[in-house]
C-alpha atoms as a PDB file:
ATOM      1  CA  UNK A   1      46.822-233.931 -19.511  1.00  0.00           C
ATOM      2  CA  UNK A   2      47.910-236.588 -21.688  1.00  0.00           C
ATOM      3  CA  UNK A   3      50.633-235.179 -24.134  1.00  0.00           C
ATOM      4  CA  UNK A   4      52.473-232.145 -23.702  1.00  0.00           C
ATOM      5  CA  UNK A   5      55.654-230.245 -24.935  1.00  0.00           C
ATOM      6  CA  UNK A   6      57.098-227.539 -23.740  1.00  0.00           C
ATOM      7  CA  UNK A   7      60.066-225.212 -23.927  1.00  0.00           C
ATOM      8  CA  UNK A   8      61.655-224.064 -20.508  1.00  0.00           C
ATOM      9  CA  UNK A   9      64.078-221.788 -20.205  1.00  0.00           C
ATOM     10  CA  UNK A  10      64.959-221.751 -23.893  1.00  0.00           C
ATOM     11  CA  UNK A  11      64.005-218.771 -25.226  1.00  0.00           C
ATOM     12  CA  UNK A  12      64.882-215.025 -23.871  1.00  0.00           C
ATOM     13  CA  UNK A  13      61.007-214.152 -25.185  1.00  0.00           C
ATOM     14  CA  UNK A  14      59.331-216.835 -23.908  1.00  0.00           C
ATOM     15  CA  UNK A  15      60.666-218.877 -20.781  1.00  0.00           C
ATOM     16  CA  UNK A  16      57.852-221.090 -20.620  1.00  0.00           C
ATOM     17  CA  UNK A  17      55.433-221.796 -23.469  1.00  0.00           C
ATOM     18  CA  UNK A  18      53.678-225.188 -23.691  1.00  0.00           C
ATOM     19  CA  UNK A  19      51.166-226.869 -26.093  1.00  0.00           C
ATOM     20  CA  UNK A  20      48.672-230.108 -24.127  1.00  0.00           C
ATOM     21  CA  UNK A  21      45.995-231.943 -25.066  1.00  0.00           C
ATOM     22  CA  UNK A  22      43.550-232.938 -22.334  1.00  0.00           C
ATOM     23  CA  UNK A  23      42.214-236.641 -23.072  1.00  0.00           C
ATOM     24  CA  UNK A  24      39.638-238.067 -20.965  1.00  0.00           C
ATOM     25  CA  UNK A  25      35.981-239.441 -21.032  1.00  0.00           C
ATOM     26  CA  UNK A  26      33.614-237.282 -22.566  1.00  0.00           C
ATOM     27  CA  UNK A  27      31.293-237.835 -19.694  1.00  0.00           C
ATOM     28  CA  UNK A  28      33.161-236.839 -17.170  1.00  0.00           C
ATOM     29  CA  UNK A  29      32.303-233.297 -15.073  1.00  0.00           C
ATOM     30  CA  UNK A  30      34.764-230.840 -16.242  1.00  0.00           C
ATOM     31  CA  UNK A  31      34.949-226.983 -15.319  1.00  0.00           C
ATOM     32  CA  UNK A  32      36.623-224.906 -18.034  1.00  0.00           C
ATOM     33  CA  UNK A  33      39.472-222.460 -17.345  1.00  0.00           C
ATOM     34  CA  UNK A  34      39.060-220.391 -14.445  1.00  0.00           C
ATOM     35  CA  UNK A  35      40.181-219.108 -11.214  1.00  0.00           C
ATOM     36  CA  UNK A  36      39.810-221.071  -8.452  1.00  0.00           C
ATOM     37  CA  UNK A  37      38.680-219.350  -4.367  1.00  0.00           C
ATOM     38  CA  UNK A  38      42.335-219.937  -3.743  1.00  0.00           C
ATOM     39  CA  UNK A  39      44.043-217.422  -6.605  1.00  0.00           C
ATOM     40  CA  UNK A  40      45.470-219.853  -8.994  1.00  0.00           C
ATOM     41  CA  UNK A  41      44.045-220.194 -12.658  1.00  0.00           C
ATOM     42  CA  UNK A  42      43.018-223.705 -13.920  1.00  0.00           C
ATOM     43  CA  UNK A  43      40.558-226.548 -15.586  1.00  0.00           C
ATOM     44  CA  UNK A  44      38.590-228.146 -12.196  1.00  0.00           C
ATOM     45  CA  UNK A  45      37.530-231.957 -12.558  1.00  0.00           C
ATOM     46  CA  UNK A  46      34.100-231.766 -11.185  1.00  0.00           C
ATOM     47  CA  UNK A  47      33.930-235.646 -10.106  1.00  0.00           C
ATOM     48  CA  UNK A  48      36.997-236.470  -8.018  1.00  0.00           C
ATOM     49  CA  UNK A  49      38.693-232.697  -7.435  1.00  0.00           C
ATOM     50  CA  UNK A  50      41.684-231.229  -8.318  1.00  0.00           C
ATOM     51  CA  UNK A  51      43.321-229.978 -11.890  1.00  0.00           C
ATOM     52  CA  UNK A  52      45.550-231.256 -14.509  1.00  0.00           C
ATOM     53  CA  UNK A  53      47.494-227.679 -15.323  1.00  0.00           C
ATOM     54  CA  UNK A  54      47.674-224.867 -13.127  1.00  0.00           C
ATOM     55  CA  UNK A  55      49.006-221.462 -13.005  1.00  0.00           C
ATOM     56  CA  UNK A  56      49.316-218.744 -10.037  1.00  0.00           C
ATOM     57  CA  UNK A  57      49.758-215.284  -9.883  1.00  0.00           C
ATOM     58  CA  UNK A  58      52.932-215.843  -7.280  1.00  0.00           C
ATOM     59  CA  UNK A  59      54.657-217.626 -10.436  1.00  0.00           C
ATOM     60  CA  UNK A  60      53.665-221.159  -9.517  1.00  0.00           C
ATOM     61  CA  UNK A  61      52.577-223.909 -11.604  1.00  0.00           C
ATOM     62  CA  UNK A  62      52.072-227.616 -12.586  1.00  0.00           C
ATOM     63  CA  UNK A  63      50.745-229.880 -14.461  1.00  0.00           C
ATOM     64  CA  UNK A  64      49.996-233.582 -14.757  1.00  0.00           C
ATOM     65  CA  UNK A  65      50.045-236.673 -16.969  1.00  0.00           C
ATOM     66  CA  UNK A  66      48.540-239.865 -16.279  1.00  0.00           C
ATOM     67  CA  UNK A  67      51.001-242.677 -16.541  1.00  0.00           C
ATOM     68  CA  UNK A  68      49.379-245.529 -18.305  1.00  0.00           C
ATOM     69  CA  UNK A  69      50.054-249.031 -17.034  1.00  0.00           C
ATOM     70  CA  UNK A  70      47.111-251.287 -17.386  1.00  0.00           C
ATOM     71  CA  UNK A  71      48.609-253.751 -16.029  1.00  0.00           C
ATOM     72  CA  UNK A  72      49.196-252.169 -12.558  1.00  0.00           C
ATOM     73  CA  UNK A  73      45.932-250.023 -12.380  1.00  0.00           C
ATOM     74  CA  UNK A  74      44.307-249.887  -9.042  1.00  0.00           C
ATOM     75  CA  UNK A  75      41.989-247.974  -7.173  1.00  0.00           C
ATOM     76  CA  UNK A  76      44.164-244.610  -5.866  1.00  0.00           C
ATOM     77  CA  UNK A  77      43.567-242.828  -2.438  1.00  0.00           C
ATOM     78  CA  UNK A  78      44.083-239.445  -3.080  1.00  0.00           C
ATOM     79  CA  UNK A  79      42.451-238.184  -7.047  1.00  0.00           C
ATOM     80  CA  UNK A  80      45.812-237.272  -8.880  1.00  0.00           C
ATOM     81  CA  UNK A  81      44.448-233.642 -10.134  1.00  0.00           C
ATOM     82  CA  UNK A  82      44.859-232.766  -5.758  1.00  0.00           C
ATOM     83  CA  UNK A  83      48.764-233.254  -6.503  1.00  0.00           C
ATOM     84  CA  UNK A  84      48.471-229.794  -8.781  1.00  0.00           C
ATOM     85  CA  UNK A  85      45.955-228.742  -6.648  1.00  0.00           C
ATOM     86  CA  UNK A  86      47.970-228.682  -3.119  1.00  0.00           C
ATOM     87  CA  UNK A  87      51.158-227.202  -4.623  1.00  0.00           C
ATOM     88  CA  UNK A  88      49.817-224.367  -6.403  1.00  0.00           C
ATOM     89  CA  UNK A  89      48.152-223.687  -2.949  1.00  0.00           C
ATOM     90  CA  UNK A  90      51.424-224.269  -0.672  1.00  0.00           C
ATOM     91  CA  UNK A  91      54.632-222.496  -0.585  1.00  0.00           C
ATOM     92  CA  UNK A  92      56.785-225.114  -0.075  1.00  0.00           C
ATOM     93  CA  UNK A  93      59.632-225.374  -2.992  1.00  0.00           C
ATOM     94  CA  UNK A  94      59.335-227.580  -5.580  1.00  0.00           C
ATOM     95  CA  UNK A  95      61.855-230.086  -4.510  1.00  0.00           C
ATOM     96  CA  UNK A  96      60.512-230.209  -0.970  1.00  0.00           C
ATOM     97  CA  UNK A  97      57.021-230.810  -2.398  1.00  0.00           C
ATOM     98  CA  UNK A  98      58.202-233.715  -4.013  1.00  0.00           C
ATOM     99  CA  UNK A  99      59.776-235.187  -1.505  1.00  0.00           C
ATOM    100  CA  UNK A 100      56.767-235.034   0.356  1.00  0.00           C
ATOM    101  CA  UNK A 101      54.421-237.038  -2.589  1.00  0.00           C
ATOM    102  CA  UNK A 102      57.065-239.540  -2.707  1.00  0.00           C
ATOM    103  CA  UNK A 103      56.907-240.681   0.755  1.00  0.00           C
ATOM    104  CA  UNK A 104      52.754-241.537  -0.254  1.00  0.00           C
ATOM    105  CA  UNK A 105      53.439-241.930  -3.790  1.00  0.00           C
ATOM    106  CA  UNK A 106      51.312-245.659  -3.647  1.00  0.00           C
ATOM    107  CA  UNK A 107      48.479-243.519  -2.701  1.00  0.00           C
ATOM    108  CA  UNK A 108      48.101-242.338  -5.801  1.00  0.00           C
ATOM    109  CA  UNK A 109      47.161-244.100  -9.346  1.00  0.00           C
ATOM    110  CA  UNK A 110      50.217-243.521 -12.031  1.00  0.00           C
ATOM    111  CA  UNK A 111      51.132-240.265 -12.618  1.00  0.00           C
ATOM    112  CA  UNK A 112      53.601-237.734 -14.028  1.00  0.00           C
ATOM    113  CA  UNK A 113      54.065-234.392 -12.625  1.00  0.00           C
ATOM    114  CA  UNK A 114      55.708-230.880 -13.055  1.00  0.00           C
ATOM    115  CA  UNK A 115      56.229-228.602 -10.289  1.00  0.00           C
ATOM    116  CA  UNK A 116      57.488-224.999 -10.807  1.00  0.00           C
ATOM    117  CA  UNK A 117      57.914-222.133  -8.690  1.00  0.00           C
ATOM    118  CA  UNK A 118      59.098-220.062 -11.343  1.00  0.00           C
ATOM    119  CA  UNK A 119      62.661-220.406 -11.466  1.00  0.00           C
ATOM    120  CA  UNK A 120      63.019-224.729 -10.682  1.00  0.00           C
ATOM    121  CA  UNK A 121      61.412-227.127 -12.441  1.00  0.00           C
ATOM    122  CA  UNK A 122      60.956-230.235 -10.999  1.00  0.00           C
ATOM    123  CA  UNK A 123      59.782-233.659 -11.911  1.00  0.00           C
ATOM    124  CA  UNK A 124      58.311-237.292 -10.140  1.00  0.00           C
ATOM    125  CA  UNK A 125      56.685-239.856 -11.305  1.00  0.00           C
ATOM    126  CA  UNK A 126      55.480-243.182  -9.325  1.00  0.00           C
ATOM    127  CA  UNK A 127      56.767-244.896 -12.051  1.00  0.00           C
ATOM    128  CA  UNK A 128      59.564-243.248 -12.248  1.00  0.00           C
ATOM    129  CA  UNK A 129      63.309-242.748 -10.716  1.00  0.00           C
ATOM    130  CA  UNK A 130      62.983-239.874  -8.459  1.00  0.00           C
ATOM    131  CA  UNK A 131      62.579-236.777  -8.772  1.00  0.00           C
ATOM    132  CA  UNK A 132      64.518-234.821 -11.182  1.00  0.00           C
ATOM    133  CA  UNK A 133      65.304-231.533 -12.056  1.00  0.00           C
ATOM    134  CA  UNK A 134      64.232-230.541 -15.895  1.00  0.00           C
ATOM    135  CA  UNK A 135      67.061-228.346 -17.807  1.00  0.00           C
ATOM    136  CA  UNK A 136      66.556-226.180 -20.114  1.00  0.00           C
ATOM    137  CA  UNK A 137      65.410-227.181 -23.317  1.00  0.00           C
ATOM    138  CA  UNK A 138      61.944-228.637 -25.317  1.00  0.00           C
ATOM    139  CA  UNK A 139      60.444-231.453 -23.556  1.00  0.00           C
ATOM    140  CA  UNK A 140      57.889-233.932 -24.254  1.00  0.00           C
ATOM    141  CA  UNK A 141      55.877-236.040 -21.848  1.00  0.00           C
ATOM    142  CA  UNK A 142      52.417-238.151 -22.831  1.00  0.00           C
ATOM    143  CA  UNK A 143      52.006-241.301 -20.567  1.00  0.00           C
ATOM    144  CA  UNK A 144      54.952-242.863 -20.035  1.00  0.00           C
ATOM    145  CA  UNK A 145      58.097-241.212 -18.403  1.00  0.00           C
ATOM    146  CA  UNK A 146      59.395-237.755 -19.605  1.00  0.00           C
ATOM    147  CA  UNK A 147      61.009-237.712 -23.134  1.00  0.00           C
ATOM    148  CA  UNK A 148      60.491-241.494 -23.602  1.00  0.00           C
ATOM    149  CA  UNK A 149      60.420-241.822 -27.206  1.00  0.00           C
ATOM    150  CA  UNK A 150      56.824-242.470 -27.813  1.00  0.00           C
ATOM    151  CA  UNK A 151      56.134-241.535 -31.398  1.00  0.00           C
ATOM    152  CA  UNK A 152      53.422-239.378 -30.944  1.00  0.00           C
ATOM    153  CA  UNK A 153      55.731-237.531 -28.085  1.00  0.00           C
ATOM    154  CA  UNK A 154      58.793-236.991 -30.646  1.00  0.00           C
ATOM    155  CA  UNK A 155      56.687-235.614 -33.651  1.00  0.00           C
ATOM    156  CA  UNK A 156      55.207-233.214 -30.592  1.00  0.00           C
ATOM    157  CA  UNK A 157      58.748-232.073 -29.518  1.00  0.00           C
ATOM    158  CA  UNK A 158      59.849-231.727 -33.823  1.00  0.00           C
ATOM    159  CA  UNK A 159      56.016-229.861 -33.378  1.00  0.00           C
ATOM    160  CA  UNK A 160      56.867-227.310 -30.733  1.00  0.00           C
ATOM    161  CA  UNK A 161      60.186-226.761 -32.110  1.00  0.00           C
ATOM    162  CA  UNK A 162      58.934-225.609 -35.548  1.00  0.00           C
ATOM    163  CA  UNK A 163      56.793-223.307 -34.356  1.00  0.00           C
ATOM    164  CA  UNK A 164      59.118-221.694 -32.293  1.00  0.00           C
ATOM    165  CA  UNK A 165      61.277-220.733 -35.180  1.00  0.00           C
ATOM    166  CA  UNK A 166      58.209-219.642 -37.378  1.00  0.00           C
ATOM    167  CA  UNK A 167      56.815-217.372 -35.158  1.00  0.00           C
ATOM    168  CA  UNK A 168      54.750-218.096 -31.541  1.00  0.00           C
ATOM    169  CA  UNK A 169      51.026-217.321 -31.708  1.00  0.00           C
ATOM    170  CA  UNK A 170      48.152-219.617 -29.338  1.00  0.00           C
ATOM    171  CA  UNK A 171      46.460-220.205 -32.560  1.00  0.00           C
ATOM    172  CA  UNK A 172      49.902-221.975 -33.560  1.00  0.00           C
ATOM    173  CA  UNK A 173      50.321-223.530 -30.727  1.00  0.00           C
ATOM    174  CA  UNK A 174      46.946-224.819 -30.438  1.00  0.00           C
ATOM    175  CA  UNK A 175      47.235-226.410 -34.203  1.00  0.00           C
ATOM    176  CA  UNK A 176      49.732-228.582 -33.572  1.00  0.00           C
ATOM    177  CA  UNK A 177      49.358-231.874 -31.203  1.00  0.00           C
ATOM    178  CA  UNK A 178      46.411-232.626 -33.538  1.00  0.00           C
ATOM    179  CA  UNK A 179      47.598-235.775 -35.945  1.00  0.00           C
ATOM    180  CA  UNK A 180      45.265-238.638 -36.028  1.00  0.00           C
ATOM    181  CA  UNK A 181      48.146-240.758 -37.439  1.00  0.00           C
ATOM    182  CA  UNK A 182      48.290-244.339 -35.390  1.00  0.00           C
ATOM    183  CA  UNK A 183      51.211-246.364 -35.304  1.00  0.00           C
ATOM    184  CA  UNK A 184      51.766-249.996 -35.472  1.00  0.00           C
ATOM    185  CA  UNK A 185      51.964-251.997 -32.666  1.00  0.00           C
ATOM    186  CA  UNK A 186      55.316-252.479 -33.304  1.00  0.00           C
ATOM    187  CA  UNK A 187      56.409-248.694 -32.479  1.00  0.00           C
ATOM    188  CA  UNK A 188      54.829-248.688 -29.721  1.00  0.00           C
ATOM    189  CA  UNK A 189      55.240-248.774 -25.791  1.00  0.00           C
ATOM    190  CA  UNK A 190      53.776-251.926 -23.988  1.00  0.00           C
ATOM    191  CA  UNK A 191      51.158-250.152 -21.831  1.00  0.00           C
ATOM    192  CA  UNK A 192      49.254-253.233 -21.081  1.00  0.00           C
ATOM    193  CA  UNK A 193      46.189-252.011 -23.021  1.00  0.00           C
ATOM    194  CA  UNK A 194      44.633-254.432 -25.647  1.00  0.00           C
ATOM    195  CA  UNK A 195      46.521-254.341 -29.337  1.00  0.00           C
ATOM    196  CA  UNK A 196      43.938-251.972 -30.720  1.00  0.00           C
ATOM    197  CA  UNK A 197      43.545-249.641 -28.284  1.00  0.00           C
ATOM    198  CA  UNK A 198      46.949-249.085 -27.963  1.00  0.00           C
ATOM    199  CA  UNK A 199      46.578-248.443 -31.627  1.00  0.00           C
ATOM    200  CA  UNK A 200      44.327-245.796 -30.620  1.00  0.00           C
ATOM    201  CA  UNK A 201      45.907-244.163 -28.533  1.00  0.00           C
ATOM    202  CA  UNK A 202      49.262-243.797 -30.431  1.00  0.00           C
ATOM    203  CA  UNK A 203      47.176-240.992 -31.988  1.00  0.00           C
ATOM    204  CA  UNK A 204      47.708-237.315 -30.496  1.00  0.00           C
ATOM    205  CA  UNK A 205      44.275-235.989 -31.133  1.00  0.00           C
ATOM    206  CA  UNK A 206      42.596-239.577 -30.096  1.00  0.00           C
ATOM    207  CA  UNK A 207      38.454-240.553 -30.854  1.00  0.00           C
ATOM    208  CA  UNK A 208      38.420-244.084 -29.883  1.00  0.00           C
ATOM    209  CA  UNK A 209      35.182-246.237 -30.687  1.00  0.00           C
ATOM    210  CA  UNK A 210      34.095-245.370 -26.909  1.00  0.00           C
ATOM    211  CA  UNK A 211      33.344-242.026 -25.006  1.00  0.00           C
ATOM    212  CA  UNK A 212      37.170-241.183 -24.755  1.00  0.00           C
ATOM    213  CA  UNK A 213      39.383-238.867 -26.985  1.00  0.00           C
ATOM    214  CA  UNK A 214      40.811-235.742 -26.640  1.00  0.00           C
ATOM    215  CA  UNK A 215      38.442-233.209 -24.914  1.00  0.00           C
ATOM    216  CA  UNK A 216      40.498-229.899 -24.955  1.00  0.00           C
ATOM    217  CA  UNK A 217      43.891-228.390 -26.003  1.00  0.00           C
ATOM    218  CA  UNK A 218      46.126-225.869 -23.724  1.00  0.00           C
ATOM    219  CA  UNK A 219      48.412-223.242 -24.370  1.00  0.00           C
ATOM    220  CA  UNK A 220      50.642-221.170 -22.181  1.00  0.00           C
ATOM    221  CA  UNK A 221      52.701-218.133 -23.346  1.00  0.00           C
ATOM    222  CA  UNK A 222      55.060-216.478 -20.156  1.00  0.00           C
ATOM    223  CA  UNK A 223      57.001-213.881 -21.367  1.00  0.00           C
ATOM    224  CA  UNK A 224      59.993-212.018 -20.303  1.00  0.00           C
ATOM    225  CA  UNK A 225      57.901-209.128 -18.900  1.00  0.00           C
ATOM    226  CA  UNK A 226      56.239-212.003 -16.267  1.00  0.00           C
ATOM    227  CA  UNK A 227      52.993-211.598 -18.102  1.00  0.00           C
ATOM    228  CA  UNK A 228      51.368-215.181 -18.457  1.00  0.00           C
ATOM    229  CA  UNK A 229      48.437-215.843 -21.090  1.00  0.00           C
ATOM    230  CA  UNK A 230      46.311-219.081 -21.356  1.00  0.00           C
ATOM    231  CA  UNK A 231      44.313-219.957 -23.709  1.00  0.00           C
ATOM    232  CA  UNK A 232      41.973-223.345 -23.444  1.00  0.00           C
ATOM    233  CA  UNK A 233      40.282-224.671 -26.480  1.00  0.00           C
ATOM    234  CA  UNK A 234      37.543-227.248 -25.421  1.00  0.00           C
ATOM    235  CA  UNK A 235      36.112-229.615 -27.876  1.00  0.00           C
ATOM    236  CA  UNK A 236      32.861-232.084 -28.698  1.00  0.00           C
ATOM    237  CA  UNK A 237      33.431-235.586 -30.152  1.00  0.00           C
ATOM    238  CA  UNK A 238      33.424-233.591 -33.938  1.00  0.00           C
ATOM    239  CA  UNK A 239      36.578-231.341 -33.178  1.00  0.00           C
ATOM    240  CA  UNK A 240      35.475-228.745 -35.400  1.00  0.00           C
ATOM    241  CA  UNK A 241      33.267-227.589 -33.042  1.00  0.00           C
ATOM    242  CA  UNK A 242      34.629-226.192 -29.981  1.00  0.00           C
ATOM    243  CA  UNK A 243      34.913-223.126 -27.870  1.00  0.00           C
ATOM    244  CA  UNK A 244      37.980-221.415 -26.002  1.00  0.00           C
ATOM    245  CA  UNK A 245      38.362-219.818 -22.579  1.00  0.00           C
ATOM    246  CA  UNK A 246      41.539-217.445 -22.075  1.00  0.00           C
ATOM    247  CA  UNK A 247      43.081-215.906 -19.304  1.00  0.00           C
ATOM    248  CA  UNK A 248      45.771-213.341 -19.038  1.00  0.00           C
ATOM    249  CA  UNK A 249      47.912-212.262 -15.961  1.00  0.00           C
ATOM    250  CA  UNK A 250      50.519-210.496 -14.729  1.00  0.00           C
ATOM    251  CA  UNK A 251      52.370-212.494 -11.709  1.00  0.00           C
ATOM    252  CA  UNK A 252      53.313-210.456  -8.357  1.00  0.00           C
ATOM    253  CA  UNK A 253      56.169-212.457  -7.149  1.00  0.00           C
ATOM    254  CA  UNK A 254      56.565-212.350  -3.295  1.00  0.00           C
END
């Protein structure tokens, strides 16, 4: 994942409903939705293992963002898309889980990432300050810390929050997180990534002049009843042609 919003706990509907793009190299081995051998519902990366977003039956879930620091990119251990991976198959509470990554946190290239069993919702990042607790409220996270005021993460937050007074639907969701508006340089965060391509990227649905863009689009609907609906929109390099996976569940919390 590389820009998401999402509302937690701020709606007695809907406590969790999130809208993500997915950008990555169009080359790259990617399973679609689907459950995994161990129960939990999910993308797979076919070339290093592991998932960006997840979602179990038992109520847990995560996702990821890559933090982007070009200046302090390396060669990671451990593929980040395992840190989804080995929550949504542990039991161990969100906190503790965290505590855990950030003893090894060097092993890992830059990343953001959620962990929820339902009821917390915790964040780290190895760029980051700790691990924090997320309150209630609409969030926004792309590739710097969560909230930072990237401009493409506040117009997804004023995004989210729109929709959410005109009425929720996946096809809404799924619309928005699409500008192709850059910014100049100016506006934007010093990743470390050559002027142009940090043009680029300012974008939230992102074609750059090479293989990478934004590949797919995720929504997530959990409603008060514990009944949890994904749908994943997956796209070629023309975005106007693409097909969608969805997956509906009810969760059987132990």
């Amino acid at each position: 994942m590389c820009l998401v919003a999402f509302s937690w706990i701020n709606q007695s509907e809907n406590p969790l409903i999130i809208s993500a793009n997915r950008d990555e190299f169009f080359d790259r081995p990617t399973g679609k939705l689907q459950c995994w051998d161990s129960g939990f519902f999910g993308g797979k990366d076919l070339k290093s293992g592991g998932t960006w977003m997840g979602f179990h039956p038992n109520g847990r879930w995560s996702l990821l963002t890559n933090y982007r620091d070009f200046r302090k990119m390396g060669h990671g251990e451990i593929s980040r898309g395992k840190l989804v991976q080995d929550f949504l198959e542990d039991s161990i509470s969100p906190e503790d889980y965290l505590k855990e990554i950030e003893k090894e946190k060097g092993r890992y290239e830059g990343f953001n990432l959620l962990v929820s069993d339902g009821d917390q919702l915790m964040y780290l990042s190895n760029f980051g300050n700790g691990i924090q607790e997320i309150q209630p409220g609409i969030h926004g996270l792309s590739n710097g810390l969560i909230n930072d005021p990237w401009p493409k993460t506040i117009l997804a937050k004023n995004q989210l929050k729109e929709t959410l007074e005109q009425g929720l639907s996946h096809e809404k969701l799924l619309n928005i997180l699409k500008s192709k508006e850059t910014h100049p340089i100016e506006k934007l965060p010093d990743t470390g990534a050559p002027k142009e391509l940090e043009i680029a990227l300012s974008a939230q649905m992102i074609r750059t002049n090479g293989n990478y863009g934004t590949r797919s689009a995720s929504t997530v609907l959990w409603n008060k009843n514990d009944q949890i609906s994904i749908q994943e929109r997956s796209f070629d390099w023309d975005e106007q042609n693409f097909s969608d996976t969805i997956k509906e569940f009810n969760l059987a919390k132990s």
